[in-house]
N, C-alpha and C. Protein backbone atom coordinates (compact mmCIF):
# COMPACT_ATOMS: atom_id res chain seq x y z
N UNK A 1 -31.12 46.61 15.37
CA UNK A 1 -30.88 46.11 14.04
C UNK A 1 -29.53 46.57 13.52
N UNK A 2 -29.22 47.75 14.23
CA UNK A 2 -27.67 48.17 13.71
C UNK A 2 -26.53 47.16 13.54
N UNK A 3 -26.69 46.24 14.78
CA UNK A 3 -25.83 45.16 15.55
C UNK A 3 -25.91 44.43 13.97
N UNK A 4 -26.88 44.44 13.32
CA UNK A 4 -26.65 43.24 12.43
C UNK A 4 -26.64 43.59 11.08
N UNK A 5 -26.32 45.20 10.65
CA UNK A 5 -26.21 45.68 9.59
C UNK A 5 -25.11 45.22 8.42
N UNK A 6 -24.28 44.60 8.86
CA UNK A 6 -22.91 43.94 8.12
C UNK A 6 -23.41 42.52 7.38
N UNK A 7 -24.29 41.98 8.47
CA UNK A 7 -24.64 40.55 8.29
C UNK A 7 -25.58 40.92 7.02
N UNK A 8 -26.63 41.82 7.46
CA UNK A 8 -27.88 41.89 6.74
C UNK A 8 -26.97 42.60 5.00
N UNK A 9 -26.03 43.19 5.20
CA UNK A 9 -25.54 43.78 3.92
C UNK A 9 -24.72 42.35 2.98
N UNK A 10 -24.18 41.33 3.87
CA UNK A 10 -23.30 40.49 3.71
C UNK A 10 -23.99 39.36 2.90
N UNK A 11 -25.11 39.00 3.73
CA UNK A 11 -26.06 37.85 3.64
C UNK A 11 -27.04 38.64 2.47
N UNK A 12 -26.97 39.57 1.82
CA UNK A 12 -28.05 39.88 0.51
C UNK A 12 -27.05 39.78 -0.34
N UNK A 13 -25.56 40.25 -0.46
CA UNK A 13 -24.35 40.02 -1.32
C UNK A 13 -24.41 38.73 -1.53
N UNK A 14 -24.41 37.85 -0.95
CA UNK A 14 -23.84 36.81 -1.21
C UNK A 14 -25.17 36.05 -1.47
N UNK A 15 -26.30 36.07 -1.27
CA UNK A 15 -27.95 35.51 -1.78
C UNK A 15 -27.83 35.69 -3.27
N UNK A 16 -27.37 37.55 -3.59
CA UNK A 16 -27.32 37.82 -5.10
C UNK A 16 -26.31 36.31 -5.76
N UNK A 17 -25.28 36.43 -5.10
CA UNK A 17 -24.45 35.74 -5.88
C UNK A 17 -24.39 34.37 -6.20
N UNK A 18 -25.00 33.96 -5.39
CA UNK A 18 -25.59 32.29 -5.20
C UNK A 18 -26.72 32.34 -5.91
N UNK A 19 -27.57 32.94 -6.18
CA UNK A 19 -28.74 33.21 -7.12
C UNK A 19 -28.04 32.98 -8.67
N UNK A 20 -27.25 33.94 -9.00
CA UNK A 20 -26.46 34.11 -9.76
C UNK A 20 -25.64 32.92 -10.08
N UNK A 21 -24.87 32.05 -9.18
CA UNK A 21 -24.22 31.07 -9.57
C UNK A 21 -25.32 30.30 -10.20
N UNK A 22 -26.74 29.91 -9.25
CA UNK A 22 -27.63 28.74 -9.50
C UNK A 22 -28.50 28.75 -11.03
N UNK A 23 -27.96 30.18 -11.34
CA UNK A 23 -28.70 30.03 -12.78
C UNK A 23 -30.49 30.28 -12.67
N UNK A 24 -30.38 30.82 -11.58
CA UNK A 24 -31.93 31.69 -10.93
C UNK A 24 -32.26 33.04 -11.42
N UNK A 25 -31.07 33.47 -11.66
CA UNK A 25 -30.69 34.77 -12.11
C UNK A 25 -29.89 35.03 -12.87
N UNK A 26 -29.90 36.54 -13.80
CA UNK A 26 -28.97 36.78 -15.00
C UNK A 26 -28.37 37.69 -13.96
N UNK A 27 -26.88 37.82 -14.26
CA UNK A 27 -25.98 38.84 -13.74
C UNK A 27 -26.78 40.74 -13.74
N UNK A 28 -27.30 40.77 -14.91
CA UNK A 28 -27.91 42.09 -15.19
C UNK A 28 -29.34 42.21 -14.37
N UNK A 29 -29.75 41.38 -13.94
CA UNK A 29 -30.73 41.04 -12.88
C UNK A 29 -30.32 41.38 -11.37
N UNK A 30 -29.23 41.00 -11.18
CA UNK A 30 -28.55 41.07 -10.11
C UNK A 30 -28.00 42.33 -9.92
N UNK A 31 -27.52 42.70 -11.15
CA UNK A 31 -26.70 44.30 -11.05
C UNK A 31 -27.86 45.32 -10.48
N UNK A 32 -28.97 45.37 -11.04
CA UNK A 32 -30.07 46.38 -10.88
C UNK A 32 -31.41 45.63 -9.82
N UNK A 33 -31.27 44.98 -8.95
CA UNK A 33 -31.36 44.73 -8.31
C UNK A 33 -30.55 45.41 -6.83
N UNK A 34 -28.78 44.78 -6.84
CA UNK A 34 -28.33 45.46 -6.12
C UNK A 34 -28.34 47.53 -6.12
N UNK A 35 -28.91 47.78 -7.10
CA UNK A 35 -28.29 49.46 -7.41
C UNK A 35 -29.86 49.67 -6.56
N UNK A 36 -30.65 49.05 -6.33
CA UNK A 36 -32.02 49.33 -5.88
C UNK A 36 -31.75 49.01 -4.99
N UNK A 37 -31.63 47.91 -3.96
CA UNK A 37 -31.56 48.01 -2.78
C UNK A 37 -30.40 48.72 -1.93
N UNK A 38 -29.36 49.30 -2.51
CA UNK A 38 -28.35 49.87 -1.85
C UNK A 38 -29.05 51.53 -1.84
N UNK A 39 -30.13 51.35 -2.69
CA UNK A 39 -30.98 52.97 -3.20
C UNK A 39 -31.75 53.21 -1.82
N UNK A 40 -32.05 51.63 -1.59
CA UNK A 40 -33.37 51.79 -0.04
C UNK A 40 -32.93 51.77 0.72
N UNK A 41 -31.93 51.56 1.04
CA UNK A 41 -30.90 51.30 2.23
C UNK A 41 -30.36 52.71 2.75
N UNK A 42 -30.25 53.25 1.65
CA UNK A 42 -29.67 54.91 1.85
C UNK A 42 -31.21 55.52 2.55
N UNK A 43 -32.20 55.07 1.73
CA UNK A 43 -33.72 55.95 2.29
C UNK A 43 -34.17 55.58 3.36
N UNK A 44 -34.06 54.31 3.55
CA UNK A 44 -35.07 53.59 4.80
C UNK A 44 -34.37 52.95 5.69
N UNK A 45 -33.30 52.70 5.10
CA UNK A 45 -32.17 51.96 6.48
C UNK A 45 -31.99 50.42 5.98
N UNK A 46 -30.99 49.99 6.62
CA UNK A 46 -30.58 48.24 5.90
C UNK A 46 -32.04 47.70 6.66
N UNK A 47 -32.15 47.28 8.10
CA UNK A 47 -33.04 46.56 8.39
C UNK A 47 -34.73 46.34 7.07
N UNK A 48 -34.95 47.82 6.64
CA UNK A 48 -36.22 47.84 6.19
C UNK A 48 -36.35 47.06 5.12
N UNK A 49 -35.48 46.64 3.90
CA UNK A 49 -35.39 46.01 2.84
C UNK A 49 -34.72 44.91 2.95
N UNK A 50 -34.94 44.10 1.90
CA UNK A 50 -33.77 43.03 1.67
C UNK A 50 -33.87 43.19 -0.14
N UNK A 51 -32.85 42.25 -0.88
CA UNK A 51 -32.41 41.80 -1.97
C UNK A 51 -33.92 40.99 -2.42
N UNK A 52 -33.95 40.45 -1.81
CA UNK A 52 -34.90 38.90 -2.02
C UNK A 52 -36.16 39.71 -2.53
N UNK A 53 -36.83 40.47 -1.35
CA UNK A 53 -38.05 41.19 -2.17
C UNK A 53 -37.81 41.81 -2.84
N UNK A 54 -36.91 42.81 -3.16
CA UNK A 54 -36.37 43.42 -4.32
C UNK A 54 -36.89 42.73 -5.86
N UNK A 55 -36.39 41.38 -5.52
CA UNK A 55 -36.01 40.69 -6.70
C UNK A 55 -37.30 40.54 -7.36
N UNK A 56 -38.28 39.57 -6.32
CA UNK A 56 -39.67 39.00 -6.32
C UNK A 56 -40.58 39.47 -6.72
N UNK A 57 -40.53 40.96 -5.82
CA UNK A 57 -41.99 42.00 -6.01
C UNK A 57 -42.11 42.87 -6.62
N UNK A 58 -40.85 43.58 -6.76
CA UNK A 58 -40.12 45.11 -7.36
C UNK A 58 -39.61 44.46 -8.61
N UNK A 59 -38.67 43.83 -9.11
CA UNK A 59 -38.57 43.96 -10.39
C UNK A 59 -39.01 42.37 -11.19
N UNK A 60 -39.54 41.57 -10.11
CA UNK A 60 -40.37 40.51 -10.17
C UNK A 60 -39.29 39.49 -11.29
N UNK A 61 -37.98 39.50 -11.04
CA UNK A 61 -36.76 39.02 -11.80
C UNK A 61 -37.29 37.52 -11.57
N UNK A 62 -37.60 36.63 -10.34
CA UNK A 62 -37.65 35.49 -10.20
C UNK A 62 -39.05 35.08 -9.32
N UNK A 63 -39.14 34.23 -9.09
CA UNK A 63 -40.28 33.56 -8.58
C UNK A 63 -40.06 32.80 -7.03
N UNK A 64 -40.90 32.84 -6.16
CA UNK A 64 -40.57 32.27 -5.09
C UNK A 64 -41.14 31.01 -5.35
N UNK A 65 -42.05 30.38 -6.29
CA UNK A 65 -41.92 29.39 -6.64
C UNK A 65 -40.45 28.58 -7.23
N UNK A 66 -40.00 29.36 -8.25
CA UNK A 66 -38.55 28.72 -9.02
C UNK A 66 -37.68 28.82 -7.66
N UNK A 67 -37.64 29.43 -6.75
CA UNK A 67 -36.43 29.63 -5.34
C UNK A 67 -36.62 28.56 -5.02
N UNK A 68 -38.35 28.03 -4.34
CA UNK A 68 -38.48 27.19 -3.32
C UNK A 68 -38.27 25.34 -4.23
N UNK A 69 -38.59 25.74 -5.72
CA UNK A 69 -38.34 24.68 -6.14
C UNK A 69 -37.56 24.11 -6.54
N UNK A 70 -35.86 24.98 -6.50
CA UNK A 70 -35.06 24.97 -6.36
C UNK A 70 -34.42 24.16 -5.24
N UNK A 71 -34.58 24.80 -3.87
CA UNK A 71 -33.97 24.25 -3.07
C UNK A 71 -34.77 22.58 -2.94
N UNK A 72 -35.88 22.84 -3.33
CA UNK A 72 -36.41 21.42 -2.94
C UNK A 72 -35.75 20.30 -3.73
N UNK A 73 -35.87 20.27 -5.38
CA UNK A 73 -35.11 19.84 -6.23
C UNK A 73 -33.56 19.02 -6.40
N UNK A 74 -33.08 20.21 -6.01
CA UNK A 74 -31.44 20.59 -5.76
C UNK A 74 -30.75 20.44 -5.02
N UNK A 75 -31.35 20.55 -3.59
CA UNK A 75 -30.97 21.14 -1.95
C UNK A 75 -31.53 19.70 -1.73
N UNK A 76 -32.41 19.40 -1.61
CA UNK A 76 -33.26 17.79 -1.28
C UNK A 76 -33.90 18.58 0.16
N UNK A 77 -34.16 20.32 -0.01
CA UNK A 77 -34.82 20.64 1.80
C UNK A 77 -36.11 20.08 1.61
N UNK A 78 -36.82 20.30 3.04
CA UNK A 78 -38.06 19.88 3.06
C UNK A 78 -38.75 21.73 2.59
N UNK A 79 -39.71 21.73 2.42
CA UNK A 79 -40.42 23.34 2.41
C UNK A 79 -41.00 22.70 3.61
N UNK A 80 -41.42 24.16 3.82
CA UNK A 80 -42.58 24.85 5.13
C UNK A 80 -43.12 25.57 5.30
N UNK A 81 -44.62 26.08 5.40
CA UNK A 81 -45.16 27.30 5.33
C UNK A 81 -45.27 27.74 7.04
N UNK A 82 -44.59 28.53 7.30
CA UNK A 82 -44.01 29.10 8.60
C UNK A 82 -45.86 30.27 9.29
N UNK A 83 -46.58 30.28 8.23
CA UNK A 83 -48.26 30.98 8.55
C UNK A 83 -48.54 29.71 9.11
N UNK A 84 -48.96 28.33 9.75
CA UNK A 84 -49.67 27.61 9.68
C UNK A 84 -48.21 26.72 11.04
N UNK A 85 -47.52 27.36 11.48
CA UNK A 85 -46.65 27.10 12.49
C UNK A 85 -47.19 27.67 14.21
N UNK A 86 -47.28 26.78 14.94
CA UNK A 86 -47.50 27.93 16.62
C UNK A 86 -46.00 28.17 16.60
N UNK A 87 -46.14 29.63 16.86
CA UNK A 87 -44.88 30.88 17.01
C UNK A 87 -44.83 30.29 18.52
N UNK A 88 -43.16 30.04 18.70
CA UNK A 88 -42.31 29.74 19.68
C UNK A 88 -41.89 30.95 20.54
N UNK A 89 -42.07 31.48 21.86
CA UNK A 89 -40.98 32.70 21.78
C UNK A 89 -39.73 32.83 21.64
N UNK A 90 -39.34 33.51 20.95
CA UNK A 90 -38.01 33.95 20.80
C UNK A 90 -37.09 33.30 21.66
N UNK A 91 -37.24 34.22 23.18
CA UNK A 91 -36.59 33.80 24.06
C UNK A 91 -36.66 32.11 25.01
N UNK A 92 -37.62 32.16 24.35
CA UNK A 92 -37.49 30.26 24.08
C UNK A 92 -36.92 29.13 23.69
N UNK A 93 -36.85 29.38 22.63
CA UNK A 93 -36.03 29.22 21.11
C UNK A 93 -34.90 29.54 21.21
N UNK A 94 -33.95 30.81 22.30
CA UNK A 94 -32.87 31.40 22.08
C UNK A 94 -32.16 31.76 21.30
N UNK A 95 -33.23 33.19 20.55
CA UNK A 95 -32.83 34.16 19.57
C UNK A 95 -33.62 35.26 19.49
N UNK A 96 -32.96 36.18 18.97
CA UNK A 96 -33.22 37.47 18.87
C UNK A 96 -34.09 37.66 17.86
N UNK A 97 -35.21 38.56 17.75
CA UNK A 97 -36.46 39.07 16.67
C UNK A 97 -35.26 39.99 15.54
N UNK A 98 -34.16 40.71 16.13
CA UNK A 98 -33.62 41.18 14.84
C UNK A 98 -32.74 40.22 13.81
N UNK A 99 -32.53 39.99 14.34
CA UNK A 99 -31.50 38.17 14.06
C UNK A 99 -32.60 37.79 12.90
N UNK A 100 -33.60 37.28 13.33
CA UNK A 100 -34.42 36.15 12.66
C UNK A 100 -34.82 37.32 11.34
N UNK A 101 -35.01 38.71 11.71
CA UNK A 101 -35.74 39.81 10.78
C UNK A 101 -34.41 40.05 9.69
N UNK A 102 -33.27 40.09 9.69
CA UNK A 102 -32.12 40.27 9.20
C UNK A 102 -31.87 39.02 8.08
N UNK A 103 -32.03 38.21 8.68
CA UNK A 103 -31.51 36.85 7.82
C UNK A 103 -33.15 36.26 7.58
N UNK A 104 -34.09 37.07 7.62
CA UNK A 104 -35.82 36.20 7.20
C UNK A 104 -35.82 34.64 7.31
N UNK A 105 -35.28 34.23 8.88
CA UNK A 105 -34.88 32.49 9.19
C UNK A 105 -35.49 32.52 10.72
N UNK A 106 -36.60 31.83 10.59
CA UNK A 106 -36.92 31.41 11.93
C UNK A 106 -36.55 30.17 12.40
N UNK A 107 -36.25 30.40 14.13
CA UNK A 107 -36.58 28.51 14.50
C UNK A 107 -37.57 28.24 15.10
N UNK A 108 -38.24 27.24 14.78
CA UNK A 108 -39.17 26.78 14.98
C UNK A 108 -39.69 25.91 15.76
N UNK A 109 -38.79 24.45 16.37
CA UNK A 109 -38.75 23.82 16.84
C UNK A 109 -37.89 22.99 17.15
N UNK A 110 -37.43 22.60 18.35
CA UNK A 110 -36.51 22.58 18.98
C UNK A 110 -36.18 20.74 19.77
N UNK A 111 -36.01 19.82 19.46
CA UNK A 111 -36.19 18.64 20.09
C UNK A 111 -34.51 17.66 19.65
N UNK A 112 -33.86 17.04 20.83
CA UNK A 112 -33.28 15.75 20.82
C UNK A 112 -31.82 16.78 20.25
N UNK A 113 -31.30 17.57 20.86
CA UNK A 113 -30.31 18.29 20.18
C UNK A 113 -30.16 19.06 18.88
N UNK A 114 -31.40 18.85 18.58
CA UNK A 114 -31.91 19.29 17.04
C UNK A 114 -32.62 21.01 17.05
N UNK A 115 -32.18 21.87 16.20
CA UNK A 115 -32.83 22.87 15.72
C UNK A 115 -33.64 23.05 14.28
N UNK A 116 -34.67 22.68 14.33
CA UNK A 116 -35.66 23.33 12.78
C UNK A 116 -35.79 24.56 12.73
N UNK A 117 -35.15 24.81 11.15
CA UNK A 117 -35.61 26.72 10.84
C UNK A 117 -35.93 26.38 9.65
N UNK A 118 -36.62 27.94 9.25
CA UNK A 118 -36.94 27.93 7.94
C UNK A 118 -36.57 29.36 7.87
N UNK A 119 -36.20 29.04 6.50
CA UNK A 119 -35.71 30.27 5.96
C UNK A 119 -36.02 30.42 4.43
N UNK A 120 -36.16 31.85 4.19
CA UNK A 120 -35.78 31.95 2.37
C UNK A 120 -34.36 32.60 2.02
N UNK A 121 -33.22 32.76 2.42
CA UNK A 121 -32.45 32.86 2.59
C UNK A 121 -31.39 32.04 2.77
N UNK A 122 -31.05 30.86 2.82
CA UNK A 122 -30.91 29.28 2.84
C UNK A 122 -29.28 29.99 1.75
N UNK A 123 -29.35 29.85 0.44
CA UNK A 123 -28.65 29.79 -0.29
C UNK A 123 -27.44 31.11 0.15
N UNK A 124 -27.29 31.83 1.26
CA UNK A 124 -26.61 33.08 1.80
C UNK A 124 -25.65 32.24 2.55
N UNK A 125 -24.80 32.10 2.33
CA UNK A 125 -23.60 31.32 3.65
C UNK A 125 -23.64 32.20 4.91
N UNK A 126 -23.20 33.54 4.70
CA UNK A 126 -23.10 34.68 6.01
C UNK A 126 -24.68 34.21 6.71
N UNK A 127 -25.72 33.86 6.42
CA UNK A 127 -27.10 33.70 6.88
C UNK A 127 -26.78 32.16 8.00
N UNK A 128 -26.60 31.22 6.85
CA UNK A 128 -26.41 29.88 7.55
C UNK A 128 -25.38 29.78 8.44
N UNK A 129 -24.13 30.81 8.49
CA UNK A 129 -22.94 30.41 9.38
C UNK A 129 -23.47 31.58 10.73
N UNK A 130 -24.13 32.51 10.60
CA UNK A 130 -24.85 33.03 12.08
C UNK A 130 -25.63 32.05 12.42
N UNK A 131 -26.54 31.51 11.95
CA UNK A 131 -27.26 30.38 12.87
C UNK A 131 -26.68 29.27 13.50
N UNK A 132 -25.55 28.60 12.63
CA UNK A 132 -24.51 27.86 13.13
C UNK A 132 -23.86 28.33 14.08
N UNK A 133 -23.43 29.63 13.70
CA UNK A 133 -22.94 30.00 15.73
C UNK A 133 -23.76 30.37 16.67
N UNK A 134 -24.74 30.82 16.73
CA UNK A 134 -25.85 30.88 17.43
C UNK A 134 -26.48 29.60 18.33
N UNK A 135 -26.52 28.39 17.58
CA UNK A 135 -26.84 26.89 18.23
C UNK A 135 -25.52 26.42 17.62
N UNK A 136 -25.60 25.39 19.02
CA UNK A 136 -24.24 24.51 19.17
C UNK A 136 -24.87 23.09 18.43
N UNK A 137 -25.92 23.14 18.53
CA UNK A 137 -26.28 21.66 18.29
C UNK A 137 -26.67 21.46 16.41
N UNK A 138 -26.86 20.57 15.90
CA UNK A 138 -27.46 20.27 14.80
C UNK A 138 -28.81 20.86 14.06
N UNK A 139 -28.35 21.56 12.97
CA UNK A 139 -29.94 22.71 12.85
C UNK A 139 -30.01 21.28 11.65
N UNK A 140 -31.74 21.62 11.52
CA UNK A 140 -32.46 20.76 10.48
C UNK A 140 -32.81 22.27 9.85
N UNK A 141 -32.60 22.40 8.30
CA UNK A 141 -33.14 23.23 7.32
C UNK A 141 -34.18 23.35 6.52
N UNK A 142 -35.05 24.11 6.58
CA UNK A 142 -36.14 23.86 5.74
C UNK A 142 -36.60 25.25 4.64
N UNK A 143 -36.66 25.18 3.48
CA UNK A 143 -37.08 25.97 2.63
C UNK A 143 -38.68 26.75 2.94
N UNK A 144 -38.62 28.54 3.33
CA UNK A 144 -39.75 28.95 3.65
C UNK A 144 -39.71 30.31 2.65
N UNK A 145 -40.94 30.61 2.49
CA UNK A 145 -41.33 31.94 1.58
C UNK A 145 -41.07 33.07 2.84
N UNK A 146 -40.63 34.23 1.96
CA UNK A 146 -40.61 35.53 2.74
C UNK A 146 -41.43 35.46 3.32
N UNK A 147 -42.99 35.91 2.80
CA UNK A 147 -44.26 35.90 3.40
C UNK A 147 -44.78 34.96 4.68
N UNK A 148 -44.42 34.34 4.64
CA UNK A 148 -44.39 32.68 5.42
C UNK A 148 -43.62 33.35 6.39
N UNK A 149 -42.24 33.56 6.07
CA UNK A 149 -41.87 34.28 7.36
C UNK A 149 -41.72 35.66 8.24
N UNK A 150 -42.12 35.88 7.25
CA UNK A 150 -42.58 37.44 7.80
C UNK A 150 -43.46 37.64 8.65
N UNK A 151 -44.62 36.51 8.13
CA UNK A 151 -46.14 36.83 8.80
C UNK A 151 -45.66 36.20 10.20
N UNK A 152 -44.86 34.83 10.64
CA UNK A 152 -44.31 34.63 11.71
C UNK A 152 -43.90 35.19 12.54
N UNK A 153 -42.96 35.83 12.02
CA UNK A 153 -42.25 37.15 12.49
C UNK A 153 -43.23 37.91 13.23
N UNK A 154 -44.39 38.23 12.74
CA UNK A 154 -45.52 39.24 13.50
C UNK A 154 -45.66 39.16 14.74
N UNK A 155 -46.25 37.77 14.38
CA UNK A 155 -46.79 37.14 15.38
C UNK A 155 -45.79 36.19 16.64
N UNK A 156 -44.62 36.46 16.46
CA UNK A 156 -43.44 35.69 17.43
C UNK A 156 -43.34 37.32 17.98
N UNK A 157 -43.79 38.34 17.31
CA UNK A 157 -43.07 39.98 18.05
C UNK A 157 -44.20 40.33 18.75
N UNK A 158 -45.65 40.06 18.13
CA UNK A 158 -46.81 40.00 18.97
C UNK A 158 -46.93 38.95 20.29
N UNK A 159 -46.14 37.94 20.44
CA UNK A 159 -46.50 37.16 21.47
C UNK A 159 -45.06 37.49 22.26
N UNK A 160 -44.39 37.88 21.76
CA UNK A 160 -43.15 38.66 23.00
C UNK A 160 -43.51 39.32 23.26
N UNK A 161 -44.00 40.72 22.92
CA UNK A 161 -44.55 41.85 23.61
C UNK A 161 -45.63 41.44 24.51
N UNK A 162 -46.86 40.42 24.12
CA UNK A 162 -47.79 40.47 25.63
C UNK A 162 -46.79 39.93 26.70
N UNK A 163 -45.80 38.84 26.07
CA UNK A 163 -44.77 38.22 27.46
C UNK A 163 -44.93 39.25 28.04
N UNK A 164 -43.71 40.32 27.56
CA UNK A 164 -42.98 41.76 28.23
C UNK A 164 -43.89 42.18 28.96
N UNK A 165 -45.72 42.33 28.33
CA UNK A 165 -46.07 43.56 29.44
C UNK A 165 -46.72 42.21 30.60
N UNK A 166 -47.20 41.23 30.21
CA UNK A 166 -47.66 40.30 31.67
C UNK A 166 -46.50 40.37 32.67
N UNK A 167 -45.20 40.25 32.07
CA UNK A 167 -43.92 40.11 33.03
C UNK A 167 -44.23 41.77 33.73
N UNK A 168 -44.19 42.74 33.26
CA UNK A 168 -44.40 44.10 33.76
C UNK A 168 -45.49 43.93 34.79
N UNK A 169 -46.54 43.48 34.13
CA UNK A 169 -47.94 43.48 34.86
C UNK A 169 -47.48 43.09 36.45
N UNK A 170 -46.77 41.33 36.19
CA UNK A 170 -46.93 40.67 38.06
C UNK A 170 -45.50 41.53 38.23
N UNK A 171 -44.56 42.17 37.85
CA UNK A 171 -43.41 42.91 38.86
C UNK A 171 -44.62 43.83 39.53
N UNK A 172 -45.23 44.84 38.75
CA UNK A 172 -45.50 45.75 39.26
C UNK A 172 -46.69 45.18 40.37
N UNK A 173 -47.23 44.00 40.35
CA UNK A 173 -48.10 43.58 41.66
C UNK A 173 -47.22 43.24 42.63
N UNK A 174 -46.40 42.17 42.54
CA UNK A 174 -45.16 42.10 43.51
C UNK A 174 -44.25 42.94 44.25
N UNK A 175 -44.17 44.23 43.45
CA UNK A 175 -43.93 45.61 43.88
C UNK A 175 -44.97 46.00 44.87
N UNK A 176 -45.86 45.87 44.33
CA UNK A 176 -47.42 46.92 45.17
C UNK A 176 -47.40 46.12 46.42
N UNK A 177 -47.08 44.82 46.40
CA UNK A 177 -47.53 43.76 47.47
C UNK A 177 -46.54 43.88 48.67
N UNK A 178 -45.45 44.55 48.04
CA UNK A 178 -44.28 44.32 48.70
C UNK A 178 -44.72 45.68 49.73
N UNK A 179 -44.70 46.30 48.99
CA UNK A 179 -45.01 48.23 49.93
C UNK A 179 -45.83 47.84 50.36
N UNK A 180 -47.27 47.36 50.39
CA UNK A 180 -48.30 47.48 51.17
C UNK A 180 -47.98 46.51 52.31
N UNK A 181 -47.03 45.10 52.04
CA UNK A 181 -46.67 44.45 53.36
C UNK A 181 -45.92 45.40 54.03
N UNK A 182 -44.26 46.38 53.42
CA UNK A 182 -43.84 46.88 54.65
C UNK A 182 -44.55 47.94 55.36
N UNK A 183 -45.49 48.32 54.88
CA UNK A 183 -46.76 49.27 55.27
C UNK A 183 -47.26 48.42 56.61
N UNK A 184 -47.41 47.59 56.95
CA UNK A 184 -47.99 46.79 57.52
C UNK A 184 -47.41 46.55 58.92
């Protein structure tokens, strides 16, 4: 997560401020907001927090309703509830679990040169221009709740890890198989 500590500091700067432009937020909202998450960041590390929950849960400044109805409104995105998605693996998809945990933007599905993500983070340029370099091809955007992607998140880190240990599992038979043939 270190690798992406600039992004993750960059992409909550600039969420505040786009919040702030959209009239989502009062500047004094934003000020004490940022003095709190730069507070958790010192305690728990950049990866552990973001701005966004800050805002939502902790000083409950805005609504992930007014966000998502925002972009829907405004943005013309589609929403998506990312709980009610089959989790892609990662390495499927071709991306990283800190990546997607940094910028709270999954992809989801993948067809005809096309990339679908969802994100709550959408309104962060530093957010949207890593995914843009990341895929070469045409991303489709879709408006998603933290929660929505978080809980994804679980479960895309839960279904990489059984990958990892089944992949462990047949090396280490292919190993065993191998010694017991030159045994032979």
């Amino acid at each position: 997560m270190q690798s992406n500590r600039a992004l993750i500091l960059r992409g909550n700067r600039f969420l505040g401020s786009a919040l702030v432009d959209k009239g989502l937020l009062s500047t004094e909202q934003l000020e004490a907001a940022n003095d709190r998450f730069m507070e958790c960041v010192q305690q728990d590390g950049v990866e552990q927090v973001s701005l966004l929950t800050i805002l939502l849960h902790e000083q409950k400044a805005i609504t992930e309703d007014a966000l998502l109805t925002y972009y829907h409104k405004h943005l013309k995105m589609g929403l998506i509830d990312p709980t009610h998605l089959e989790e892609l693996p990662p390495r499927e998809m071709g991306y990283d679990l800190t990546l997607a945990r940094a910028t709270l933007t999954i992809p989801f599905d993948r067809q005809d040169g096309f990339t679908c993500l969802a994100s709550a983070y959408f309104l962060s340029a530093p957010v949207v221009k890593a995914w843009e370099t990341l895929y070469s091809e045409k991303l489709i955007w879709y408006a998603a709740s933290v929660r929505g992607v978080l809980n994804y998140l679980e479960r895309a880190e839960a279904l990489e890890a059984a990958l990892a240990e089944a992949e462990a599992e047949l090396e280490a038979e292919e190993a065993s198989a191998a010694k017991q043939k030159n045994k032979e």
